[in-house]
Protein backbone atom coordinates (compact mmCIF):
# COMPACT_ATOMS: atom_id res chain seq x y z
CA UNK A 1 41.78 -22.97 -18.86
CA UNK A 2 44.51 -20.98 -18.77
CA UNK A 3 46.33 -20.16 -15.76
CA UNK A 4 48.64 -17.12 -16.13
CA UNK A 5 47.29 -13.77 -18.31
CA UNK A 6 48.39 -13.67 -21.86
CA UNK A 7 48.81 -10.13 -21.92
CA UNK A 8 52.28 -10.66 -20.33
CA UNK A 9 53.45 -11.80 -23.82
CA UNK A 10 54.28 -8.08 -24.29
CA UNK A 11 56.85 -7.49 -21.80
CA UNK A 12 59.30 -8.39 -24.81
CA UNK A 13 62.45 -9.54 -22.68
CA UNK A 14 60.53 -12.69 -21.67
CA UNK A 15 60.29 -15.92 -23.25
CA UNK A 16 56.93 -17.37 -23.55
CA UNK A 17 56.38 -21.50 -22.31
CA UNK A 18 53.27 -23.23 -23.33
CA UNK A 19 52.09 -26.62 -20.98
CA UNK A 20 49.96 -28.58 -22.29
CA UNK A 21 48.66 -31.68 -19.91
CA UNK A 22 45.53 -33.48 -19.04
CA UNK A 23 46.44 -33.96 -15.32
CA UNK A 24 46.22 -30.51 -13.04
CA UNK A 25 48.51 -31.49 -11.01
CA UNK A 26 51.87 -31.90 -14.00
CA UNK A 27 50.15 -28.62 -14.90
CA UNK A 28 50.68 -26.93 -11.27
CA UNK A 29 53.98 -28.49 -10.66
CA UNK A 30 55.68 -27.17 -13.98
CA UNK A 31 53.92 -23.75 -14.04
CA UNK A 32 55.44 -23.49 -9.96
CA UNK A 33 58.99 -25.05 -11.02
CA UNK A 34 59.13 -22.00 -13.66
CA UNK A 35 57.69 -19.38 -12.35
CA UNK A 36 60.11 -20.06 -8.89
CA UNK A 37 63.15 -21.09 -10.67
CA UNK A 38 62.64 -18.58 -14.22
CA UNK A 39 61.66 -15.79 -15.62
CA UNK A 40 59.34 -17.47 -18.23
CA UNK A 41 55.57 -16.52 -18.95
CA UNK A 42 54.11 -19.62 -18.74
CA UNK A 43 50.51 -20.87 -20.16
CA UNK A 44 49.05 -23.64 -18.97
CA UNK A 45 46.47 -25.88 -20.90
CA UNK A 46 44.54 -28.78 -20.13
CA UNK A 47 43.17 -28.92 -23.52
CA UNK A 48 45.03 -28.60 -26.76
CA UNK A 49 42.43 -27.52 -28.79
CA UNK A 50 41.65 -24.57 -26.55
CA UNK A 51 45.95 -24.08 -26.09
CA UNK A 52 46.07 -24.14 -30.41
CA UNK A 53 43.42 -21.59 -30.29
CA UNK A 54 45.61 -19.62 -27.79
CA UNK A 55 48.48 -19.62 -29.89
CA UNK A 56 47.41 -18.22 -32.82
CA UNK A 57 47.13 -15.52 -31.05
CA UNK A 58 49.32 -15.03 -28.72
CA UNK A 59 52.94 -16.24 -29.65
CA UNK A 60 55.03 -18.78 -27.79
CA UNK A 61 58.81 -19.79 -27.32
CA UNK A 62 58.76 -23.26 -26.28
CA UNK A 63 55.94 -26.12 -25.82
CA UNK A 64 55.49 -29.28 -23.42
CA UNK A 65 52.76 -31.45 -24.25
CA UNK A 66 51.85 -34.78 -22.63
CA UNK A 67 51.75 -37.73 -24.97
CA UNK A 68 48.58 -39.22 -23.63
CA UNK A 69 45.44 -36.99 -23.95
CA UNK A 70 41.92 -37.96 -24.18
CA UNK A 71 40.79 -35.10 -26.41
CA UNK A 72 44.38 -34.73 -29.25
CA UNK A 73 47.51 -36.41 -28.58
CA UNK A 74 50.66 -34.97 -27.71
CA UNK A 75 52.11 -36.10 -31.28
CA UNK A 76 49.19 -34.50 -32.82
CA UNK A 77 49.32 -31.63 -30.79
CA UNK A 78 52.66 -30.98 -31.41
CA UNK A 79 52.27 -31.76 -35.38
CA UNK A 80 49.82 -28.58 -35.33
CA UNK A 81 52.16 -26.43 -33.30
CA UNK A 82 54.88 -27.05 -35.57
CA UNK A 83 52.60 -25.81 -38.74
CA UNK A 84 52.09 -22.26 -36.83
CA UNK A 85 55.24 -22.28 -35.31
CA UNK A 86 58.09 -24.71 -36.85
CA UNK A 87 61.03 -22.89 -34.87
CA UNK A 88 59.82 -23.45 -31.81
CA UNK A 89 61.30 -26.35 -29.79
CA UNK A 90 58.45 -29.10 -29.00
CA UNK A 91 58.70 -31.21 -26.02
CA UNK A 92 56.97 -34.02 -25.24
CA UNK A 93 56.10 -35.92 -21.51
CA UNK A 94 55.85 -39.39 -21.96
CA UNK A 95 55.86 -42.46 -19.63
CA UNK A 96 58.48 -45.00 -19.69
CA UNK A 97 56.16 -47.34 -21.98
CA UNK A 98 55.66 -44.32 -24.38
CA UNK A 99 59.42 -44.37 -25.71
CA UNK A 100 59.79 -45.87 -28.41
CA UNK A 101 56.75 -43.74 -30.29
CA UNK A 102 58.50 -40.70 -28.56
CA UNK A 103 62.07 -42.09 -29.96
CA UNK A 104 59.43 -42.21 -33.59
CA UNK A 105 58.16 -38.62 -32.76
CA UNK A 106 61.69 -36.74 -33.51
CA UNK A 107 62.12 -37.89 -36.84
CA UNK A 108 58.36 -37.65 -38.05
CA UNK A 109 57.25 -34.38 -36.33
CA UNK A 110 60.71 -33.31 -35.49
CA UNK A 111 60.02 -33.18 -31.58
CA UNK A 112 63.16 -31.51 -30.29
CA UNK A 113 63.30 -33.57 -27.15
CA UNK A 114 61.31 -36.33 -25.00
CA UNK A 115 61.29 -36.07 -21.03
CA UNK A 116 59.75 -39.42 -19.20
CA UNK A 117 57.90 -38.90 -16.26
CA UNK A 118 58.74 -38.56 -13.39
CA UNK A 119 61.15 -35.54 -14.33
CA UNK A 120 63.97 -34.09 -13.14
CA UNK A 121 63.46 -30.12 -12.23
CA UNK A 122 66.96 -29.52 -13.05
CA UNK A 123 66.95 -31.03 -16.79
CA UNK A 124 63.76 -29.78 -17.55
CA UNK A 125 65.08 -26.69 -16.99
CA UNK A 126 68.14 -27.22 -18.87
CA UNK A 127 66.25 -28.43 -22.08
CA UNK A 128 63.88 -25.35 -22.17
CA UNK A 129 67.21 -23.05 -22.20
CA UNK A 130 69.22 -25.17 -24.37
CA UNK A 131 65.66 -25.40 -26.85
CA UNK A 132 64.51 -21.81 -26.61
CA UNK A 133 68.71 -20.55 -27.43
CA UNK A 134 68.36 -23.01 -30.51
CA UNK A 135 65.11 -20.94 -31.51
CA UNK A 136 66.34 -17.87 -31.18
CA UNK A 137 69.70 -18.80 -32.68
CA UNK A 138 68.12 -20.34 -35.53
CA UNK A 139 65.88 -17.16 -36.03
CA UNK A 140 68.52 -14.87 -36.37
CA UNK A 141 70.69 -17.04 -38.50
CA UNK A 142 67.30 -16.94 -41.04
CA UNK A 143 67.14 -13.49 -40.68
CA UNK A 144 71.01 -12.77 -41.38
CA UNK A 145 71.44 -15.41 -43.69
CA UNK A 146 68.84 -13.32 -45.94
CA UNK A 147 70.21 -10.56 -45.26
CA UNK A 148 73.83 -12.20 -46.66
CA UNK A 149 71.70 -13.45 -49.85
CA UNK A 150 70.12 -10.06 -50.80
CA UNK A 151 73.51 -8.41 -50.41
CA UNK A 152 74.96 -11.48 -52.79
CA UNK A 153 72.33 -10.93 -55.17
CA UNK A 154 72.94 -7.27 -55.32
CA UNK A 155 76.85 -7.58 -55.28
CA UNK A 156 77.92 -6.76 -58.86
CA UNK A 157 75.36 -3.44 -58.27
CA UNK A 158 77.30 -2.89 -54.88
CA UNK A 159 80.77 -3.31 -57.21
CA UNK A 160 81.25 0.52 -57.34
CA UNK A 161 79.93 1.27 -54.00
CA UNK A 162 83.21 -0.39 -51.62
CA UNK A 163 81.72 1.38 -48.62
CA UNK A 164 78.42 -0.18 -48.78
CA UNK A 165 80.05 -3.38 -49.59
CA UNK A 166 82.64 -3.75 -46.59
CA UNK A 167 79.57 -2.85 -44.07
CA UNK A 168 77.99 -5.96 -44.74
CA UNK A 169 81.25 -7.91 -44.90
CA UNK A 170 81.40 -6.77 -41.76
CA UNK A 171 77.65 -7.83 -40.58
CA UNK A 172 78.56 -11.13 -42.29
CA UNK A 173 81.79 -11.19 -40.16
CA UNK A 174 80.31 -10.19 -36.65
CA UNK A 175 76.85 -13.07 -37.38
CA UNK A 176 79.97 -15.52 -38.01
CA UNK A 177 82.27 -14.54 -34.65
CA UNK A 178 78.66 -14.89 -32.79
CA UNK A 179 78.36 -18.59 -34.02
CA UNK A 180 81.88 -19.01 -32.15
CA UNK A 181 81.61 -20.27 -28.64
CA UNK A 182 81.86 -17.07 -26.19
CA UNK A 183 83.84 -18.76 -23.06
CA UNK A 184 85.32 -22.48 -22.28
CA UNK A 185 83.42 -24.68 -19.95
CA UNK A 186 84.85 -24.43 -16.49
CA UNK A 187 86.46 -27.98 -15.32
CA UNK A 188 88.35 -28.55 -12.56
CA UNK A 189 91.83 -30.07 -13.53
CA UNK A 190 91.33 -28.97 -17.29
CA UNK A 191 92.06 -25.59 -19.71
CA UNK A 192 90.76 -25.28 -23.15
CA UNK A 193 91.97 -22.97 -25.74
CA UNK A 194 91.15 -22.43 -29.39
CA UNK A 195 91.73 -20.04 -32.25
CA UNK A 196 90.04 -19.09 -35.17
CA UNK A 197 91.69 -17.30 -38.48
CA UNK A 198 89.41 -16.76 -41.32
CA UNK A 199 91.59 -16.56 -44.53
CA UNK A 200 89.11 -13.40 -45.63
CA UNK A 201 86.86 -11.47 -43.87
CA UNK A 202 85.12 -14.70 -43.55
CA UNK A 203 85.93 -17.96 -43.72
CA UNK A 204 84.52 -21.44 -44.12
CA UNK A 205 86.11 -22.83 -40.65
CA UNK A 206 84.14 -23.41 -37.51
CA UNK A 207 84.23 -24.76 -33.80
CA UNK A 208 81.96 -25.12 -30.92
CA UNK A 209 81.76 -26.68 -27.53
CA UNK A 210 79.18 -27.39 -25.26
CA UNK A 211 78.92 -28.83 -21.91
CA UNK A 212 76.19 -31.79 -21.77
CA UNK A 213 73.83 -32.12 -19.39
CA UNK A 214 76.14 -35.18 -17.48
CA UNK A 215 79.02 -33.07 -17.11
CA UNK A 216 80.88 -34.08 -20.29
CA UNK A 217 82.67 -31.77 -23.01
CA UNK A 218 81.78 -32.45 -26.38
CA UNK A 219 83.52 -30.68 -29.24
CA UNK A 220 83.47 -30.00 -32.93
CA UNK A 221 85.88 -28.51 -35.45
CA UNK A 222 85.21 -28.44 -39.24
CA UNK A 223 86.27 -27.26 -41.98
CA UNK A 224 83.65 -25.90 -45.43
CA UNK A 225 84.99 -26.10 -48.89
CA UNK A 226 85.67 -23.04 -50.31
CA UNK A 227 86.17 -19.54 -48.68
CA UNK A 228 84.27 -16.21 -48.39
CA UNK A 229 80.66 -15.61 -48.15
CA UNK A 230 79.38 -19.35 -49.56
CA UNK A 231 81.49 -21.23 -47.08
CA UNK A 232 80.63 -18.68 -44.11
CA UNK A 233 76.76 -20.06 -44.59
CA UNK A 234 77.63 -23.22 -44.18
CA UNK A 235 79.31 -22.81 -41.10
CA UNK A 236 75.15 -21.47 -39.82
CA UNK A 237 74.32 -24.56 -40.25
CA UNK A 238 76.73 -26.61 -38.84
CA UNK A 239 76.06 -25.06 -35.71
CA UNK A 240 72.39 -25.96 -35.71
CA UNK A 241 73.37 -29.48 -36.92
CA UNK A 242 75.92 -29.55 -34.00
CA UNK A 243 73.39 -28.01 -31.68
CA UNK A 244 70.39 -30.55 -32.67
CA UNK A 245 72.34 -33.67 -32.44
CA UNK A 246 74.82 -33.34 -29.41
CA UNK A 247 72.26 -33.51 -26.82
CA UNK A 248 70.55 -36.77 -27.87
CA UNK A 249 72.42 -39.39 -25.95
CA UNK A 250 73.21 -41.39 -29.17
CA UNK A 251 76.19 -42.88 -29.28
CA UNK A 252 78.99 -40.33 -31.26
CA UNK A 253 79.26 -41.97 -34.33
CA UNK A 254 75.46 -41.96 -34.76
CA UNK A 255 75.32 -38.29 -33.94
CA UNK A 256 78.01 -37.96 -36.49
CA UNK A 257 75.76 -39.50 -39.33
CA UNK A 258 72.71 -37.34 -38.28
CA UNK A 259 75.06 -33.83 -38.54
CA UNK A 260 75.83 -35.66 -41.77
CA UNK A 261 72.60 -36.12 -43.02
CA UNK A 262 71.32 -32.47 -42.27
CA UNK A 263 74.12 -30.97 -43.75
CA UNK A 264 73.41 -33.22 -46.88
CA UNK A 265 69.86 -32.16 -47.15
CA UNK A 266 71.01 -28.30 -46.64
CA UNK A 267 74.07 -27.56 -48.15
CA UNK A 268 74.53 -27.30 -52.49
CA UNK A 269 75.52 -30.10 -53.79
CA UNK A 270 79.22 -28.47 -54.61
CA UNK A 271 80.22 -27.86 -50.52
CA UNK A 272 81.16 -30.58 -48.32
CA UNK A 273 82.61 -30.29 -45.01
CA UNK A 274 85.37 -31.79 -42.92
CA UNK A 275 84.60 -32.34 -39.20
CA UNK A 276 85.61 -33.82 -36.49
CA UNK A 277 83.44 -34.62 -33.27
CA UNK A 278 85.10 -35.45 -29.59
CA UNK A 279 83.45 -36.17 -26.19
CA UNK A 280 85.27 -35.56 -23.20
CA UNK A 281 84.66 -37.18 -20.72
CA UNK A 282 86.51 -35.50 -17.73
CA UNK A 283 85.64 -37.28 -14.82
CA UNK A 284 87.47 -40.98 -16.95
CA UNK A 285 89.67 -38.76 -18.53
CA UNK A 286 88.88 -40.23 -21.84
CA UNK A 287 88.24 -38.75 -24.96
CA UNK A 288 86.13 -40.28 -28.04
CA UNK A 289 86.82 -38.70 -31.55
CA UNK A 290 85.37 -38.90 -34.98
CA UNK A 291 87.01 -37.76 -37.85
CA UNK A 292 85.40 -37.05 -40.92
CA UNK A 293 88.17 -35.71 -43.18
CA UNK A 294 90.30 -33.33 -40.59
CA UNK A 295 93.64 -33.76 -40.06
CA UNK A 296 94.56 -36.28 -37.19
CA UNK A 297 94.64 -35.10 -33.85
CA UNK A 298 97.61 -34.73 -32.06
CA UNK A 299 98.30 -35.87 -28.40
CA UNK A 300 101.34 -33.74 -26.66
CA UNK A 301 102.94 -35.89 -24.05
CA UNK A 302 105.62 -34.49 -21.63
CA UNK A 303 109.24 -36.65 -22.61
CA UNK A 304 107.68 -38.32 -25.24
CA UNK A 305 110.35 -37.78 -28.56
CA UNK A 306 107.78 -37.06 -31.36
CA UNK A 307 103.85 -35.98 -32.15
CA UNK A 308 101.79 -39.35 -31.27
CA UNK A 309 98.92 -38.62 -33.60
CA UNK A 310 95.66 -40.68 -33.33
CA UNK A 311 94.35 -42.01 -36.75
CA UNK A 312 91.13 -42.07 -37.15
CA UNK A 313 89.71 -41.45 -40.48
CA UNK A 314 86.16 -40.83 -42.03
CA UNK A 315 83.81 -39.92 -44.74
CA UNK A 316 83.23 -35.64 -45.43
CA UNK A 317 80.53 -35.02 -43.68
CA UNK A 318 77.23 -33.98 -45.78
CA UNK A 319 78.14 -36.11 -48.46
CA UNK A 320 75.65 -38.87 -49.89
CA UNK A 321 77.18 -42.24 -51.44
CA UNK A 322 74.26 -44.14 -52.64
CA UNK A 323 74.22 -47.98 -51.00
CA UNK A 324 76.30 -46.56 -47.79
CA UNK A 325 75.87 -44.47 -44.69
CA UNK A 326 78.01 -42.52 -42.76
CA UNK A 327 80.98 -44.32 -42.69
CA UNK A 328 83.03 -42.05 -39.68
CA UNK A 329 85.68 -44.09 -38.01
CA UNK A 330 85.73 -43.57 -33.44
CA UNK A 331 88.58 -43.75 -31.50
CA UNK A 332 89.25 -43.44 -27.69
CA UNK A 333 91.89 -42.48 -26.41
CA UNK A 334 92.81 -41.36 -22.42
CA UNK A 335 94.23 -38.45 -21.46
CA UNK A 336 97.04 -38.09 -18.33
CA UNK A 337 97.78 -35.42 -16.35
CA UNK A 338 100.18 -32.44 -18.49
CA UNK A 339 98.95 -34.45 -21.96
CA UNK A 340 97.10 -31.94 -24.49
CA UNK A 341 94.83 -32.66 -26.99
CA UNK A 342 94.89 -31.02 -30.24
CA UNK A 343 92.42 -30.30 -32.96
CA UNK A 344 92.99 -28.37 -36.32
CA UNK A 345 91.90 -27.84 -39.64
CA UNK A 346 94.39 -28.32 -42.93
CA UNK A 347 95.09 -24.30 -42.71
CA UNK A 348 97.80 -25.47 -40.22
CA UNK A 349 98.71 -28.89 -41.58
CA UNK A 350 98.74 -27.87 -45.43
CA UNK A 351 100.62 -24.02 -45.29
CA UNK A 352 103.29 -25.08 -48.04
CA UNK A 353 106.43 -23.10 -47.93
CA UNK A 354 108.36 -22.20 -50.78
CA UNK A 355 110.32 -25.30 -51.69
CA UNK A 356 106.88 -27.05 -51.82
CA UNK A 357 106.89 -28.75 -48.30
CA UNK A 358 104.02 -28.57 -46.50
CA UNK A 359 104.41 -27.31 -42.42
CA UNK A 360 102.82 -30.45 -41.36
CA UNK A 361 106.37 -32.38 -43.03
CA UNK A 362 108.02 -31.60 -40.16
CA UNK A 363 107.85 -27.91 -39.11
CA UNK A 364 105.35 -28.64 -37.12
CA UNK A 365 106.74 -31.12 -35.24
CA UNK A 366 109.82 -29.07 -34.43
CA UNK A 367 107.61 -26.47 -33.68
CA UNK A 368 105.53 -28.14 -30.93
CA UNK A 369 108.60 -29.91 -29.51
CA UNK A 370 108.59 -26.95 -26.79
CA UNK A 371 104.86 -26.68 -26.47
CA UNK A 372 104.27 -28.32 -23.35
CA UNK A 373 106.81 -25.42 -21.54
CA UNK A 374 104.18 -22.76 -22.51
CA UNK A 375 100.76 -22.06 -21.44
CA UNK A 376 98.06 -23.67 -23.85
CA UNK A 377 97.00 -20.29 -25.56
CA UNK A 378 100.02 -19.43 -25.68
CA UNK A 379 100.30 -22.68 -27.68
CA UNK A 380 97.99 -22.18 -30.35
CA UNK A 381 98.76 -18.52 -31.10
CA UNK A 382 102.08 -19.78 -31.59
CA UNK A 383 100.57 -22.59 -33.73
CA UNK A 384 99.04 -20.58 -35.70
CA UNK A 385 101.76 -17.86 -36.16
CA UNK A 386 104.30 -20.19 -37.31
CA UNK A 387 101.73 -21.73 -39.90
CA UNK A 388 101.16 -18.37 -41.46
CA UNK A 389 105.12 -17.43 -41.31
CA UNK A 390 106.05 -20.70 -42.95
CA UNK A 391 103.50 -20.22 -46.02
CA UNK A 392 104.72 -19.04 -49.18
CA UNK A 393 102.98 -15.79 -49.85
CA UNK A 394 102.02 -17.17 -53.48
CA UNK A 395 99.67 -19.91 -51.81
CA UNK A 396 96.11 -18.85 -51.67
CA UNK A 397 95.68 -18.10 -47.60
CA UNK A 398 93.74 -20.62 -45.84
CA UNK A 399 91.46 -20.68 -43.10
CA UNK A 400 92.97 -21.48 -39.56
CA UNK A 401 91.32 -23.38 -36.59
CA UNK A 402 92.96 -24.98 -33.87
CA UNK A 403 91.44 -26.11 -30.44
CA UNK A 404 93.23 -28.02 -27.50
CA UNK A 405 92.17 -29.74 -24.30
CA UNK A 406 94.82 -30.14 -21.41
CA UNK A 407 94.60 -32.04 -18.58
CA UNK A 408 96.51 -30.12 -15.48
């Protein structure tokens, strides 16, 4: 039966949670933990047959089915859900000897996320957020990104028409600066800073960071082939790939090789991208990295005489060598107190001045020599400056990222 009135799917500022369980009492606990602690319309089921006739209906944001039901299982349950509605994120409830076909469930069905029993109010929470953002990221990505490929279509018809042309530069600009993270996560005895330069309007660089659910940082930085409109796209998905892989507890090379994999599968065959992935861990101080093709990062120590740079190496991400997998080399290294971290894409490294010498041959060394005496946005708009200055102005502009961790 269903427990709360459909017809508040039209209040549209509200996100829509479908339960699905067998037991009343996971039904009344979940529908009380969200309708205390959210502002979610939430349906409740106790059969999925009568919740799939719901939902054709009546649209939804998010789902949690139980794995164990006596009329449809929760992997058949979900399999349905995902024909009507394949954005939405599909959760499943399982018991602890229901993980390994739950572990099965992402890949086949592409569950989004598992939660044993008994759960934790907090991450439950914190996975319906982190699902139903995904959604309605991923929704408006489709919906620009088709917008971008309709104006691409139409561009040599646009040729004579600049003002038509530079709005949806601009549209493509703004959906690309919306990708980028909006604020740092706040950690006590750490600052973060980063910067972004597309070489055009838009650009084929990205970042992101996100705070996981056990407190630690995780970060990525990459860098698409090519520039303009083609590269921005990529950077769309990178962020879902980011997004749908960063959260699953794997270890970081693994989650590497499954952002790998989906960008394979979605990107042409002629882009590739160069990424790097780190996990902070803040409370250790210790940082893991995985480099797939980025420059190597560079540690900033207070006395120390030159750049210590930490050399980990790795395939491009997204591309497919038959016989191999994702062959991303890890590194950990720990981080003391005044140290920074710092992350960048060959915009920096590869500006070559005019005599041919890139600024990574030793301008850049002299440059961050006084780095540590200024404050750590200060650093990278400094960074960055100096890497445009120093480029000859008959090099083809570049792209520009930099992000960088300290530890105060």
């Amino acid at each position: 039966m269903v427990n709360d009135t459909l017809t508040h799917r039209n209040v549209s500022h509200r996100h829509t949670v479908l339960i699905v369980d067998d037991e009343d009492i996971v039904l009344s606990s979940l529908r009380t933990l969200l309708q205390m602690d959210t502002d979610y319309n939430v349906l409740t089921f106790r059969s999925p047959t009568e919740a799939l006739n719901a939902i054709q209906r009546h649209p939804i944001d998010a789902v949690i089915s139980d794995f164990l039901m006596p009329e449809l299982s929760g992997l058949d349950f979900l399999a349905e859900v995902k024909k009507l509605y394949p954005t939405v994120p599909r959760i499943l409830l399982t018991g602890y000897a229901d993980k390994g076909n739950a572990i099965k469930a992402i890949n086949e069905i592409g569950l989004y996320q598992y939660i044993e029993k008994p759960w934790e109010n907090e991450h439950i929470k914190m996975v319906l957020r982190n699902g139903i953002q995904n959604k309605t990221l991923e929704e408006t990505l489709q919906l620009k990104l088709k917008e971008l490929d309709e104006s691409v279509r139409s561009c040599d018809a646009l040729a004579n028409r600049e003002g038509i042309l530079r709005q949806e530069l601009n549209l493509a600009q703004q959906v690309q600066r919306n990708l980028l993270p909006k604020s740092f996560p706040l950690v006590e005895g750490y600052r973060f800073a980063a910067i972004f330069r597309p070489a055009l309007e838009i650009g084929g660089d990205f970042y992101d960071i996100q705070t996981l659910p056990d407190g630690r940082i995780a970060v990525l930085v990459a860098d698409a082939t090519g520039h303009g409109i083609q590269a921005a796209l990529s950077t769309a998905l990178l962020k879902f790939a980011f997004a749908t892989t960063i959260y699953s507890g794997k270890p970081l090379t693994e989650i590497a090789a499954a952002m790998s994999d989906i960008l394979h599968k979605g990107l042409p065959e002629s882009i590739f991208v160069a990424g790097l992935v780190a996990i902070l861990d803040t409370a250790a101080r210790k940082v893991q990295i995985v480099n797939a093709g980025l420059p190597h990062p560079i540690l900033l120590r207070p006395g120390a005489c030159c750049l210590e740079r930490v050399p980990v190496n790795g395939l491009f991400l997204g591309v497919d060598i038959p016989g191999t997998t994702f062959p991303g080399e890890s590194a950990e290294i720990e981080l003391k107190p005044g140290e920074r971290l710092l992350f960048y894409t060959d915009g920096v490294s590869e500006a070559a001045g005019a005599d041919g010498s890139q600024f990574d041959d030793g301008a850049m060394a002299e440059h961050l020599g006084t780095a540590l005496s200024t404050s750590i946005d200060e650093m990278v708009e400094r960074l960055a400056d100096s890497a445009v200055t120093y480029r000859d102005d008959r090099q083809e502009p570049d792209d520009i990222t930099i992000v960088a961790i300290e530890v105060v």
